[in-house]
C-alpha atoms as a PDB file:
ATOM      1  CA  UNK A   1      76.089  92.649  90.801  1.00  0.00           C
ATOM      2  CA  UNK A   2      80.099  93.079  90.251  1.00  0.00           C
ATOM      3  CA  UNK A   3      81.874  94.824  92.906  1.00  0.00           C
ATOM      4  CA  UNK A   4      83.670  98.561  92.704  1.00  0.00           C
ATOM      5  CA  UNK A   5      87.294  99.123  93.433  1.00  0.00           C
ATOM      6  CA  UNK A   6      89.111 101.910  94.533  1.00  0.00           C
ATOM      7  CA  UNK A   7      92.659 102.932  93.923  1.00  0.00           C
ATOM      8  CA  UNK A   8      94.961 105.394  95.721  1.00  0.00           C
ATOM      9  CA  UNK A   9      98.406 104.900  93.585  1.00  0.00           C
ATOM     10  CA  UNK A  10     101.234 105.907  94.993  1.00  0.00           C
ATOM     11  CA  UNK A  11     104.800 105.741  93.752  1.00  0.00           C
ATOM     12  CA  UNK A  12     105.738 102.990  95.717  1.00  0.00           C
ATOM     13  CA  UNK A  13     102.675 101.352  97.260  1.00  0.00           C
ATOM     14  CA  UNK A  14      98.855 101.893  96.233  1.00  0.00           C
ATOM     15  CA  UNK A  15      95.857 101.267  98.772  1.00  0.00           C
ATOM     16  CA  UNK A  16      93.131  99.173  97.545  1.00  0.00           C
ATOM     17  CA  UNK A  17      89.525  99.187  99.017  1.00  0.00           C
ATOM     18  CA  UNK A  18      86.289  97.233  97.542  1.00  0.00           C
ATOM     19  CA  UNK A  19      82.868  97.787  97.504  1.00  0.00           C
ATOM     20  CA  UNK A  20      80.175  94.987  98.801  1.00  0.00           C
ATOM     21  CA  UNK A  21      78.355  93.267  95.471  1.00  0.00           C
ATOM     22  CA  UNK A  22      75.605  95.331  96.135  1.00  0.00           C
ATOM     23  CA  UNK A  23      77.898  98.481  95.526  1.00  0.00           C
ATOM     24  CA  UNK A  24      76.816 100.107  98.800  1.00  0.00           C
ATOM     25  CA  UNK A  25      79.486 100.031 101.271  1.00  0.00           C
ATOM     26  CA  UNK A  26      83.519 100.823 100.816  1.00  0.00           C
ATOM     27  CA  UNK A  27      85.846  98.655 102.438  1.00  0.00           C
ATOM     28  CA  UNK A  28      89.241  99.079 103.163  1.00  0.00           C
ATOM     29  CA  UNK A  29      91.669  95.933 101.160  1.00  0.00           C
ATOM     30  CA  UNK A  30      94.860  96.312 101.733  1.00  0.00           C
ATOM     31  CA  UNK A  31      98.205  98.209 100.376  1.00  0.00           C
ATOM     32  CA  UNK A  32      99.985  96.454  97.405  1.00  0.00           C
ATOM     33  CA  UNK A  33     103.680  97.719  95.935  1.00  0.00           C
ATOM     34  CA  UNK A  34     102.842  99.779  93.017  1.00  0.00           C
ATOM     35  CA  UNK A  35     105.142  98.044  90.722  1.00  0.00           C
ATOM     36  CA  UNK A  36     103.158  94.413  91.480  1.00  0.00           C
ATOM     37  CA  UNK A  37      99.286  95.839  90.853  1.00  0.00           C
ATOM     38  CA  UNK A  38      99.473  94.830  87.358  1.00  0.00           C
ATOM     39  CA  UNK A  39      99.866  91.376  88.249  1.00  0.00           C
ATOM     40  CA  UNK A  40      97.555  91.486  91.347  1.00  0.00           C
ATOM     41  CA  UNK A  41      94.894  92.956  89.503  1.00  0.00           C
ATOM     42  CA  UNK A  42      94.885  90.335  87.380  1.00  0.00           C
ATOM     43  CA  UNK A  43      94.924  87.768  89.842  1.00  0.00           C
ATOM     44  CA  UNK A  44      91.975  89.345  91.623  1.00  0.00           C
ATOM     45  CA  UNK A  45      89.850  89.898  88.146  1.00  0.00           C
ATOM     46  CA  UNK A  46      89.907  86.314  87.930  1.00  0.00           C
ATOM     47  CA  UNK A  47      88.763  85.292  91.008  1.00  0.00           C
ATOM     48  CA  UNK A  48      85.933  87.999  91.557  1.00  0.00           C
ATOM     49  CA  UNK A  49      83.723  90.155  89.487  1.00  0.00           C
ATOM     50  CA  UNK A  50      84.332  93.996  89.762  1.00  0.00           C
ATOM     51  CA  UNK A  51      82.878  96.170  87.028  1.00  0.00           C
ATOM     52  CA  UNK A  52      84.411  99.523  87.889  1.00  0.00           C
ATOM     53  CA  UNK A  53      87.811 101.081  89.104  1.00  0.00           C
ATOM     54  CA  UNK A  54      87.992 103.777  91.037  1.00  0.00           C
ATOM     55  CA  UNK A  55      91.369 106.020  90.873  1.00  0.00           C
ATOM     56  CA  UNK A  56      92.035 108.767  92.890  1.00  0.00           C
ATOM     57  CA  UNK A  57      93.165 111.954  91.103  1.00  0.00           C
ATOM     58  CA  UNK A  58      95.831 113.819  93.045  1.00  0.00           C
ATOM     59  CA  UNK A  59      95.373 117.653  92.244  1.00  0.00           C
ATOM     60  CA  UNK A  60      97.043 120.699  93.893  1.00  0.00           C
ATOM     61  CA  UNK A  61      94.208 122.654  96.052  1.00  0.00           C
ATOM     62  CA  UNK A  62      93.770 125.124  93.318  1.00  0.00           C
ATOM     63  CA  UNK A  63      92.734 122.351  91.233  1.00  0.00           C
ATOM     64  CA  UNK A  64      95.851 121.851  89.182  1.00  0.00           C
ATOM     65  CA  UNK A  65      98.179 118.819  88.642  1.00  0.00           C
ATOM     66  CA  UNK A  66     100.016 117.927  91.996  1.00  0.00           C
ATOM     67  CA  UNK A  67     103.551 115.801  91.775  1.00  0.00           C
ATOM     68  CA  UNK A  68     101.468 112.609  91.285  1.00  0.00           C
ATOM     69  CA  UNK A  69      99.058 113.430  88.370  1.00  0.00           C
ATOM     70  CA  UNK A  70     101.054 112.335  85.708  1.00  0.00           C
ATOM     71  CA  UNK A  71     101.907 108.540  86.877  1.00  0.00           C
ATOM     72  CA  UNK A  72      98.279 108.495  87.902  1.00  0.00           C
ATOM     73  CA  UNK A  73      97.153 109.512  84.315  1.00  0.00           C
ATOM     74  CA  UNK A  74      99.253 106.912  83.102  1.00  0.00           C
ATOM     75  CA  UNK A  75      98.070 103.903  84.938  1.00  0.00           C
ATOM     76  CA  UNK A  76      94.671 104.924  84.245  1.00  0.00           C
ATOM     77  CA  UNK A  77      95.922 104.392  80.365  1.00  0.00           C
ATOM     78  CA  UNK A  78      97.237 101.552  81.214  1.00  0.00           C
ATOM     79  CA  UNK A  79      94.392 100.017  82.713  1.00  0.00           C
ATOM     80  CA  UNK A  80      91.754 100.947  80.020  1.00  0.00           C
ATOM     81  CA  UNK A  81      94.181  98.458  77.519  1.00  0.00           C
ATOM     82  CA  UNK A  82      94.559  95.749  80.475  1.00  0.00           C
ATOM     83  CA  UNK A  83      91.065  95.941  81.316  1.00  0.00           C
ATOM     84  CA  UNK A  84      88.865  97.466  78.231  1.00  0.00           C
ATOM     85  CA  UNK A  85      85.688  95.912  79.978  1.00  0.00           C
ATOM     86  CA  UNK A  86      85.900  97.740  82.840  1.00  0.00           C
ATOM     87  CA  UNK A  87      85.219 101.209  83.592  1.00  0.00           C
ATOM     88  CA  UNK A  88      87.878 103.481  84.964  1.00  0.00           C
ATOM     89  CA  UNK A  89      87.187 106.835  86.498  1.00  0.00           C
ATOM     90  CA  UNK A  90      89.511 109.414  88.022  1.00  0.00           C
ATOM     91  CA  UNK A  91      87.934 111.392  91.008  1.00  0.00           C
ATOM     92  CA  UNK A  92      89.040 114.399  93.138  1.00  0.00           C
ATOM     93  CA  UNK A  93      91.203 112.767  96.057  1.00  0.00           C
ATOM     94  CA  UNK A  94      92.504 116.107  97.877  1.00  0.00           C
ATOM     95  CA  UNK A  95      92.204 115.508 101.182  1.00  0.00           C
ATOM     96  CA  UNK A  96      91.478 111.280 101.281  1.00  0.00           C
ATOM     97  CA  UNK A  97      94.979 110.931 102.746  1.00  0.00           C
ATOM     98  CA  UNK A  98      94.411 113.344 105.936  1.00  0.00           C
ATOM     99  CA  UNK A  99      90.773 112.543 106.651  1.00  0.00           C
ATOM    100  CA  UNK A 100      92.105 108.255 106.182  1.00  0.00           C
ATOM    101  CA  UNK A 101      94.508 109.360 109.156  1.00  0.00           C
ATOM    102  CA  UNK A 102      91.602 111.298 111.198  1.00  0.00           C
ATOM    103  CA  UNK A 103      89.664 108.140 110.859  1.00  0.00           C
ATOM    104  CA  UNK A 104      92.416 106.128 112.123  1.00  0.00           C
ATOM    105  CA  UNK A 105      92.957 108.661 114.926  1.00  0.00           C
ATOM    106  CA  UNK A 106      89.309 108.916 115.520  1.00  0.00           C
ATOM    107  CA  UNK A 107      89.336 104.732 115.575  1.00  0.00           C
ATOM    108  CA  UNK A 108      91.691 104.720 118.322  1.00  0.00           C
ATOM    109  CA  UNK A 109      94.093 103.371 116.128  1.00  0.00           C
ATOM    110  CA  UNK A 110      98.185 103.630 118.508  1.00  0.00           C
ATOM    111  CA  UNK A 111     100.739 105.901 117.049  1.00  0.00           C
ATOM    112  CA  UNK A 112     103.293 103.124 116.444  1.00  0.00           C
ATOM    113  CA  UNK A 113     100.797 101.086 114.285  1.00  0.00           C
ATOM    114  CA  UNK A 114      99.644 104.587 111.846  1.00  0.00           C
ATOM    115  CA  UNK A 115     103.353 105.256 111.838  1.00  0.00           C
ATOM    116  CA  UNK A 116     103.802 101.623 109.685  1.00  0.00           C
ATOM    117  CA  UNK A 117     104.086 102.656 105.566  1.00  0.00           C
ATOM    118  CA  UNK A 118     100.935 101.852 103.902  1.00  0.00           C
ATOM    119  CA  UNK A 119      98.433 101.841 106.982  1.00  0.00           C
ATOM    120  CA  UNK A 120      97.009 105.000 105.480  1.00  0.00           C
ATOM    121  CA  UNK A 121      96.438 103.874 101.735  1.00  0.00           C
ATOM    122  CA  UNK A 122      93.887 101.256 102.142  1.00  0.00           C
ATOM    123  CA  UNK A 123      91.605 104.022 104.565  1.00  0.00           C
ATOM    124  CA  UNK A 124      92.652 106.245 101.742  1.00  0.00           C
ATOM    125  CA  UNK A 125      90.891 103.801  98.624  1.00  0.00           C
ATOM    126  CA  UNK A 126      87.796 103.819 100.517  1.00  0.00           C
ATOM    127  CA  UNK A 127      87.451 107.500 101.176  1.00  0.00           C
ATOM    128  CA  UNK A 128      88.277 107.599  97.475  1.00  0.00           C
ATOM    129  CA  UNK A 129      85.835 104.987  96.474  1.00  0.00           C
ATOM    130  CA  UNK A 130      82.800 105.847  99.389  1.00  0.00           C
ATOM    131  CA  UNK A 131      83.120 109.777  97.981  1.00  0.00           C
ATOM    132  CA  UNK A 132      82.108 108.306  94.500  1.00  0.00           C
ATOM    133  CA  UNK A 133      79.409 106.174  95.540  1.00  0.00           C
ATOM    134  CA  UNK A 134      77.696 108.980  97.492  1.00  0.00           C
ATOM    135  CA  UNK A 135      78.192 111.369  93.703  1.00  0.00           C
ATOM    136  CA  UNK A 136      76.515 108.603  91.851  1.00  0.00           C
ATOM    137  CA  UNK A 137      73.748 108.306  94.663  1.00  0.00           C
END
């Protein structure tokens, strides 16, 4: 079985996280610079099997567009051409970002290392990705 990813896209970096090839368990990957995940996309598609990608869909909390719904929209576009084989699905992300840094908080994760840039993203993807394979469930 092919693996699911999960994006959070950012405009500067964008977290990454990975299912297990039986599609059961969301890991975080790591944080990659926005303007190099074309290129490490494709470097990871040909290395290992994923079927699906998982964005995360940035609304406002009454449901509307936020700041970042537009650039996601358009990477989404941009991945259907790049990668017509693959599925790509938007889902509701509101909230991913504070619950990734309650995890890390909760993990007993020090101050200094959750105030590094990206540290968040990664936790982020797999909130992302875990709340769409409990919907699917």
């Amino acid at each position: 079985m092919a693996k699911i990813i999960a994006l959070d896209i950012g405009g500067k970096r964008t977290g990454i996280a990975e299912t297990d090839p039986l599609q059961m368990i969301a890991s975080p990957r790591e944080t990659v610079l926005t303007h190099e995940l074309e290129s490490y996309l494709k470097n990871w598609f040909a290395q290992e099997e994923v079927e699906t990608i998982v964005m995360g869909e940035p609304l406002a909390l009454d449901g509307g567009d936020s700041h970042n719904s537009e650039r996601v929209r358009e990477w989404k576009r941009k991945l259907e051409k790049l990668f017509p084989q693959k599925s790509v699905i938007l889902v509701d992300e509101r909230f991913s970002s504070k619950m990734a840094l309650q995890a890390q908080i909760q993990s007993g994760m020090k101050k200094s290392k959750r105030r590094e840039k990206g540290s968040l993203d990664p936790i982020s993807a797999a909130i992302i990705l875990n709340d769409y394979l409990e919907a699917r469930a």
